[in-house]
Protein backbone atom coordinates (compact mmCIF):
# COMPACT_ATOMS: atom_id res chain seq x y z
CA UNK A 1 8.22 -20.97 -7.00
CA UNK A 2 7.61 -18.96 -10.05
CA UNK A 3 8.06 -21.01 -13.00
CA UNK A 4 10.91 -19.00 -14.62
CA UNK A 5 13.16 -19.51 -12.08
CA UNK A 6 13.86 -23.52 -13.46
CA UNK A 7 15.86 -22.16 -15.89
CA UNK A 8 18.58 -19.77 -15.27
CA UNK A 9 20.08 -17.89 -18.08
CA UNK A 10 20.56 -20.56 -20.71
CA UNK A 11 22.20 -23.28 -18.01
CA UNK A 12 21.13 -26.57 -18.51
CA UNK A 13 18.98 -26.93 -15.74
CA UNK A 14 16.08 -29.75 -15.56
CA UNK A 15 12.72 -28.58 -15.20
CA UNK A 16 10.37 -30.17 -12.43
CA UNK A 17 7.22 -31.75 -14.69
CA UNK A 18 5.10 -30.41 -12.11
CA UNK A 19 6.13 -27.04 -12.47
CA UNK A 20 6.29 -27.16 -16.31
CA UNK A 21 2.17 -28.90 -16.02
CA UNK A 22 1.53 -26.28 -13.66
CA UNK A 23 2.33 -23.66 -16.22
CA UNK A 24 1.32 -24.88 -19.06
CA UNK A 25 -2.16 -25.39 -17.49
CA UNK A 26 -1.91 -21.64 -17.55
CA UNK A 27 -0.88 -21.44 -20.85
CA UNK A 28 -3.87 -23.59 -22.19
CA UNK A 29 -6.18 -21.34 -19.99
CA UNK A 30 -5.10 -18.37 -22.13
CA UNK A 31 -5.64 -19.97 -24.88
CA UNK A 32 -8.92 -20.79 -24.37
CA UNK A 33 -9.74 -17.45 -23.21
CA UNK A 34 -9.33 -16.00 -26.74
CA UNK A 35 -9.94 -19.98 -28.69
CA UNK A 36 -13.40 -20.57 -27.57
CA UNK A 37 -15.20 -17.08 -28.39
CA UNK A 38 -14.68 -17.36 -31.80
CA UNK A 39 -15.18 -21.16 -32.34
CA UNK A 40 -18.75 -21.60 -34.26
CA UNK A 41 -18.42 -17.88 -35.10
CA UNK A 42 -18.11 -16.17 -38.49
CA UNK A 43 -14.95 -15.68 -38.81
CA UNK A 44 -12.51 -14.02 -42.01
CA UNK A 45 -10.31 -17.00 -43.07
CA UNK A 46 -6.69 -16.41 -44.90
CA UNK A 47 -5.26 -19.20 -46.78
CA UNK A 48 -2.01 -18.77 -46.83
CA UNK A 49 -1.07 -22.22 -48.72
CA UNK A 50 0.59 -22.53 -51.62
CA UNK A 51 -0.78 -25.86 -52.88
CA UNK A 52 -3.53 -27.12 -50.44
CA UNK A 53 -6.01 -24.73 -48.82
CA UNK A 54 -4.31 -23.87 -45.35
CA UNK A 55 -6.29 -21.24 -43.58
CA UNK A 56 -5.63 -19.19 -40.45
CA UNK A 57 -7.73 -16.62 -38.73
CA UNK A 58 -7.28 -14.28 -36.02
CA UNK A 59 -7.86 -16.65 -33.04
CA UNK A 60 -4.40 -18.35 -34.19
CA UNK A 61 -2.80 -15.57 -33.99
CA UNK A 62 -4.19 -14.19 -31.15
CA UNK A 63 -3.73 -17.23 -29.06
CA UNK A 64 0.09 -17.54 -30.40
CA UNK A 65 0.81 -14.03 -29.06
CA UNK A 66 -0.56 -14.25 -26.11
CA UNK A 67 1.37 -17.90 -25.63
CA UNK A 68 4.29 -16.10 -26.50
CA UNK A 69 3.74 -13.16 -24.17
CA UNK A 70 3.47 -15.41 -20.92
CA UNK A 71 6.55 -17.86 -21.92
CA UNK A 72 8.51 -14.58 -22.20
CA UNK A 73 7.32 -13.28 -19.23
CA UNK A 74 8.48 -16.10 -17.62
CA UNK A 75 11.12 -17.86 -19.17
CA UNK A 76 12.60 -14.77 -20.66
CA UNK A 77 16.56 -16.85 -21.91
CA UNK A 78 14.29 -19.61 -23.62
CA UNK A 79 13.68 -19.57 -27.42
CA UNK A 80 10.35 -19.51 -29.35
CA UNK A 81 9.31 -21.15 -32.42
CA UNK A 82 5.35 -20.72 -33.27
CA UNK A 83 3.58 -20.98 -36.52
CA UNK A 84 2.28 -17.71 -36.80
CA UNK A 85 5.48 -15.70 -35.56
CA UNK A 86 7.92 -17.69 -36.38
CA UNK A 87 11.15 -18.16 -34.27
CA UNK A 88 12.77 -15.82 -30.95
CA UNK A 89 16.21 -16.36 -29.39
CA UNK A 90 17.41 -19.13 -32.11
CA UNK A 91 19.96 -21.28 -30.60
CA UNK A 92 18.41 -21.35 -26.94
CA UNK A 93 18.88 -24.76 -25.26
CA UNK A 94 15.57 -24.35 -24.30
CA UNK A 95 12.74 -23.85 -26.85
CA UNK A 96 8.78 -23.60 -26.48
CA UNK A 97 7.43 -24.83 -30.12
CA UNK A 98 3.73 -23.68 -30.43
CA UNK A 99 0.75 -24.21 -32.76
CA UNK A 100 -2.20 -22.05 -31.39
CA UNK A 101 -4.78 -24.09 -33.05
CA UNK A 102 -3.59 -27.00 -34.27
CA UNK A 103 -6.43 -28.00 -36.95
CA UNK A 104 -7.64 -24.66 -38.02
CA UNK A 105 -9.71 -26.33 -41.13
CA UNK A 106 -11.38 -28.36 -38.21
CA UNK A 107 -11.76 -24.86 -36.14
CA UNK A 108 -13.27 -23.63 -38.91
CA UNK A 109 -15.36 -26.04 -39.85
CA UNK A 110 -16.91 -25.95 -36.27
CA UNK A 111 -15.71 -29.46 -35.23
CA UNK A 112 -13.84 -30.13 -32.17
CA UNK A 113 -10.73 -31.97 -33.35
CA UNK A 114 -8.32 -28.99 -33.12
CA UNK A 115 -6.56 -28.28 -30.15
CA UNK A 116 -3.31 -26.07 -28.49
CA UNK A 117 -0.03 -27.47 -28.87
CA UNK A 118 2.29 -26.56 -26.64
CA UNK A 119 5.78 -27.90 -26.10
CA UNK A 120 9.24 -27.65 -24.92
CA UNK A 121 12.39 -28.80 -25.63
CA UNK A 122 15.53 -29.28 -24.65
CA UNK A 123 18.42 -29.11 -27.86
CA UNK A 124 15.85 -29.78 -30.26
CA UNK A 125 14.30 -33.26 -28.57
CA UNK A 126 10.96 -32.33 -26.91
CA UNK A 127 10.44 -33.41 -23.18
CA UNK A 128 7.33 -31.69 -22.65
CA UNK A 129 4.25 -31.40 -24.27
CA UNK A 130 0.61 -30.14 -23.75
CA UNK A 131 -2.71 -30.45 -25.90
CA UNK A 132 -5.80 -28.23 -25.18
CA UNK A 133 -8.84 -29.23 -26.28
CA UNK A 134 -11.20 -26.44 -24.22
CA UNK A 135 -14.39 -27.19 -26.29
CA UNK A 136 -14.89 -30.57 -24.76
CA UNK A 137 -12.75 -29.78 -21.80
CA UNK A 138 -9.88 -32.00 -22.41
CA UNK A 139 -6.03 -31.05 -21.07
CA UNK A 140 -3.17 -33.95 -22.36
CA UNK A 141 0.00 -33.34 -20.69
CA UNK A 142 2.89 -35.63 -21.31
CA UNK A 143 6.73 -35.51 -20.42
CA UNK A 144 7.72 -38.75 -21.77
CA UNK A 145 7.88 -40.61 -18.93
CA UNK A 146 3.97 -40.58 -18.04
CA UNK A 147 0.92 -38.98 -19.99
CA UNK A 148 -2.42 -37.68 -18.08
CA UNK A 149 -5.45 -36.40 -19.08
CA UNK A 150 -7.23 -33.94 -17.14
CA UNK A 151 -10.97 -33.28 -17.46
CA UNK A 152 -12.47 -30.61 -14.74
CA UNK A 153 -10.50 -31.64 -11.50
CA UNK A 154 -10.15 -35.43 -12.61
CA UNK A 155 -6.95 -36.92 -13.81
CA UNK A 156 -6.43 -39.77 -15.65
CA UNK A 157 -3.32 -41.51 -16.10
CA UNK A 158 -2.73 -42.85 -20.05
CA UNK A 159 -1.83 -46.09 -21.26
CA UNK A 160 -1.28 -46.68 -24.99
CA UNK A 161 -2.83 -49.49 -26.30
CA UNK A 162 -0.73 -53.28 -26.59
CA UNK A 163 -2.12 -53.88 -30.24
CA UNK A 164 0.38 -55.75 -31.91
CA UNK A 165 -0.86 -57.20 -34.85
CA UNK A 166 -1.91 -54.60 -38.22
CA UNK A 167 -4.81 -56.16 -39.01
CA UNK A 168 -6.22 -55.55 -35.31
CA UNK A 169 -5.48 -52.00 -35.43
CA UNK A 170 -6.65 -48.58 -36.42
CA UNK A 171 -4.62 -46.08 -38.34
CA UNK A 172 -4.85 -42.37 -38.62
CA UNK A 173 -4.39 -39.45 -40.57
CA UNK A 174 -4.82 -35.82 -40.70
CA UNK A 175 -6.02 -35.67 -44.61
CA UNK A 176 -4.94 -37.92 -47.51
CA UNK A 177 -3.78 -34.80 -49.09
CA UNK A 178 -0.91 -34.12 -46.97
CA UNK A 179 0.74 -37.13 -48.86
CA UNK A 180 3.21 -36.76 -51.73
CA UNK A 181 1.11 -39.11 -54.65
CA UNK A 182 4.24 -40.40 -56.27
CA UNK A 183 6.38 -41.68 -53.29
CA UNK A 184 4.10 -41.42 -49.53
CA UNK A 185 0.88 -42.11 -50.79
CA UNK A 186 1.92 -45.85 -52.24
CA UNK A 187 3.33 -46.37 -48.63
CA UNK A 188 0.36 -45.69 -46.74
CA UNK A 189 -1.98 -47.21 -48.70
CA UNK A 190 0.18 -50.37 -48.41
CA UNK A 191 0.18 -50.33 -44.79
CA UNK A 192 -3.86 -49.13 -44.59
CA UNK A 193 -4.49 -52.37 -46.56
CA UNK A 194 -3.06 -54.86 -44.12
CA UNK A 195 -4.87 -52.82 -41.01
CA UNK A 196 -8.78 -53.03 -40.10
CA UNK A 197 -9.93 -49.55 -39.90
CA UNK A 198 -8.62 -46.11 -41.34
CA UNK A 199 -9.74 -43.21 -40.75
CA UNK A 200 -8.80 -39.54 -41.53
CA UNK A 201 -10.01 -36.08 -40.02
CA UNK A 202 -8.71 -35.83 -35.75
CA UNK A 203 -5.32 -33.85 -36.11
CA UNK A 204 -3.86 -33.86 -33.01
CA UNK A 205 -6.53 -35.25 -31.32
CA UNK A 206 -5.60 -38.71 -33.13
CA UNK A 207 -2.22 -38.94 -31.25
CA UNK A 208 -4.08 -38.09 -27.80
CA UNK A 209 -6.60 -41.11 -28.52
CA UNK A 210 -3.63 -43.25 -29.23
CA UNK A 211 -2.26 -42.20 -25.88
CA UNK A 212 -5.06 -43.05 -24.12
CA UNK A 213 -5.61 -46.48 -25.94
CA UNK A 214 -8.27 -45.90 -28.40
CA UNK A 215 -5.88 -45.50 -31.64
CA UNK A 216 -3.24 -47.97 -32.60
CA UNK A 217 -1.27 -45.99 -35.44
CA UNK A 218 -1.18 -42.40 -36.78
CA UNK A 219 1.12 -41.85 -39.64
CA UNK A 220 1.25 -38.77 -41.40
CA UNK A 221 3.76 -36.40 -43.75
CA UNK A 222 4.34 -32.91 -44.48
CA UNK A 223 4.11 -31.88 -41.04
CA UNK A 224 5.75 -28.80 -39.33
CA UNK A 225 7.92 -28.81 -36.15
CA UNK A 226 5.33 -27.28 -34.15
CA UNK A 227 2.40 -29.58 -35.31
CA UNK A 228 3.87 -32.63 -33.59
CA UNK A 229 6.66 -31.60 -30.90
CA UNK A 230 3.65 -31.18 -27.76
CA UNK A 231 2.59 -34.59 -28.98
CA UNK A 232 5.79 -36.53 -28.60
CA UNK A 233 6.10 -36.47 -24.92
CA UNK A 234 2.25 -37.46 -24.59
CA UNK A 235 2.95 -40.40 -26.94
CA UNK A 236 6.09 -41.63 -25.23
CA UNK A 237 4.48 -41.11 -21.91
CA UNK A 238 1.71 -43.30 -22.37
CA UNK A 239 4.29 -46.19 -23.86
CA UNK A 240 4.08 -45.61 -27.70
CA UNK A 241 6.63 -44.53 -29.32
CA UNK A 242 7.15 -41.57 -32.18
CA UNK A 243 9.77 -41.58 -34.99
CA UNK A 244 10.36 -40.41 -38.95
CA UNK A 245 9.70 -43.40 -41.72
CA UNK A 246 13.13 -44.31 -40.80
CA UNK A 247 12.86 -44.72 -37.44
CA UNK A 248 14.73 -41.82 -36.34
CA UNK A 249 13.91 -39.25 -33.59
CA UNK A 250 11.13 -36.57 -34.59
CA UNK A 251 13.54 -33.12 -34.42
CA UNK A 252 11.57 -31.53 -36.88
CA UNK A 253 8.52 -31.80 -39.33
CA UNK A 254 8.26 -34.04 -41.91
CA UNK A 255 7.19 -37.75 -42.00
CA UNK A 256 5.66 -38.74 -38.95
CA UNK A 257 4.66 -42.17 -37.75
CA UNK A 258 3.16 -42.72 -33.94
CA UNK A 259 2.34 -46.15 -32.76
CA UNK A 260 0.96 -47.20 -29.61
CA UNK A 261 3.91 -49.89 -28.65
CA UNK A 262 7.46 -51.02 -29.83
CA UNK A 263 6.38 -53.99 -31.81
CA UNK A 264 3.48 -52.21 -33.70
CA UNK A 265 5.64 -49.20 -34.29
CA UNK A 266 8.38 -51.82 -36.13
CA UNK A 267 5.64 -53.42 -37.95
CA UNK A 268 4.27 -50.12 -39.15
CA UNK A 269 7.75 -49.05 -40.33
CA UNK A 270 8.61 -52.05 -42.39
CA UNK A 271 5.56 -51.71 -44.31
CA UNK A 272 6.46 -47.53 -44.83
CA UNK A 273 10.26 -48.47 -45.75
């Protein structure tokens, strides 16, 4: 069964998570195909920030249209929101959100912390998610309801960590920079002081470790759409759960906190609020 046939003009039909990991196994295969020649290369960087160095180069972009290529291909009544590109069909029930290298300062840098991002979603609320990370040979695929991790032809099924206490856990963070000083930074340094370790640097490979049990909390701000929507599903899948500061379902960017279970996640918010 080809993959585009799930979804039938924009009818609200449920995809099979088989199907959808089938394809987007594809999808992070094409990625990698363009990624992984020009990681640890010299490559021309654009930073097209306005206040913090945020650089892309032409792997992004070349991985994003390609992404976008194959979704179309297949899924041709589904809409399309990537970073690079921007947004096709608006107002599809059904929307792939991509990031084609999620972590570019990392790709840059030559350290393997960035990955794909792949998602979709249905009315805004992402049910499926992928992250690529081809350097070390990693595939996270999540549809809320489980989480794997596939490594060659091994699969591993993920199970968030039962942490409940701050001071046992680990907290993460893309940069401390991505925090406003006057009202977000105060929060997080509040809740960083009651936990035992902090760390900053894994982009979306932090939520993926908390998936697999390895990282209790990642809280973060300033985020776009398509930097967190692939890592929802992986999240929920392994049992941790993903919200805003206020507790409130992630349907765009913004304030972000994951935490590996329920009672950490409520802990982690009181201190935020």
């Amino acid at each position: 069964m080809r993959a585009g046939k799930l979804v039938q003009n924009a009818r609200m039909i449920q995809p099979a998570a088989p199907e959808i990991f089938t394809f987007m196994t594809r999808l992070a295969e094409l990625a990698a195909n363009l990624s992984l020649p020009r990681f640890r290369t010299v490559l021309e960087v654009e930073d097209k920030g306005s206040t913090r160095f945020d650089p892309v180069t032409i792997a992004d972009r070349e991985v994003e249209l390609k992404l976008r290529e194959a979704i179309s291909e297949q899924f041709p009544t589904h809409g399309i929101l990537g970073e690079e590109f921007g947004e096709a069909l608006p107002g599809a029930p059904w929307r792939w959100v991509i990031d084609p290298i999620d972590g570019t300062r990392a790709f840059v840098s030559g350290l393997p912390t960035w990955g794909t991002l792949v998602a979709l979603c249905e009315n805004g609320a992402p049910r499926f998610g992928m992250m690529s990370q081809p350097f070390v040979g990693e595939l996270f695929l999540g549809d809320g309801d489980r989480a794997l991790c596939q490594r060659g032809e091994k699969q591993q099924r993920l199970a968030s960590s039962r942490v409940t206490n701050l001071a046992d856990c680990s907290l993460f963070a893309t940069t401390p920079d991505m925090f406003d000083r006057q009202h977000e930074w105060p929060r997080f340094e509040a809740l960083a002081a009651r936990v035992r370790l902090t760390r900053f640097g894994a982009d979306c490979y932090a939520y993926c470790m908390l998936a697999a049990g390895h990282v209790d909390l990642v809280v973060e701000a300033g985020l776009g759409f398509y930097d967190i929507a692939a890592l929802v599903p992986i999240v929920e899948g392994a049992g941790g759960v993903v919200s805003d500061w206020q507790g409130k379902p992630v349907r765009s960017g913004g304030r972000v906190i994951a935490a590996a279970n329920p009672h950490l996640h409520r802990a982690a918010l009181e201190m935020l609020a």
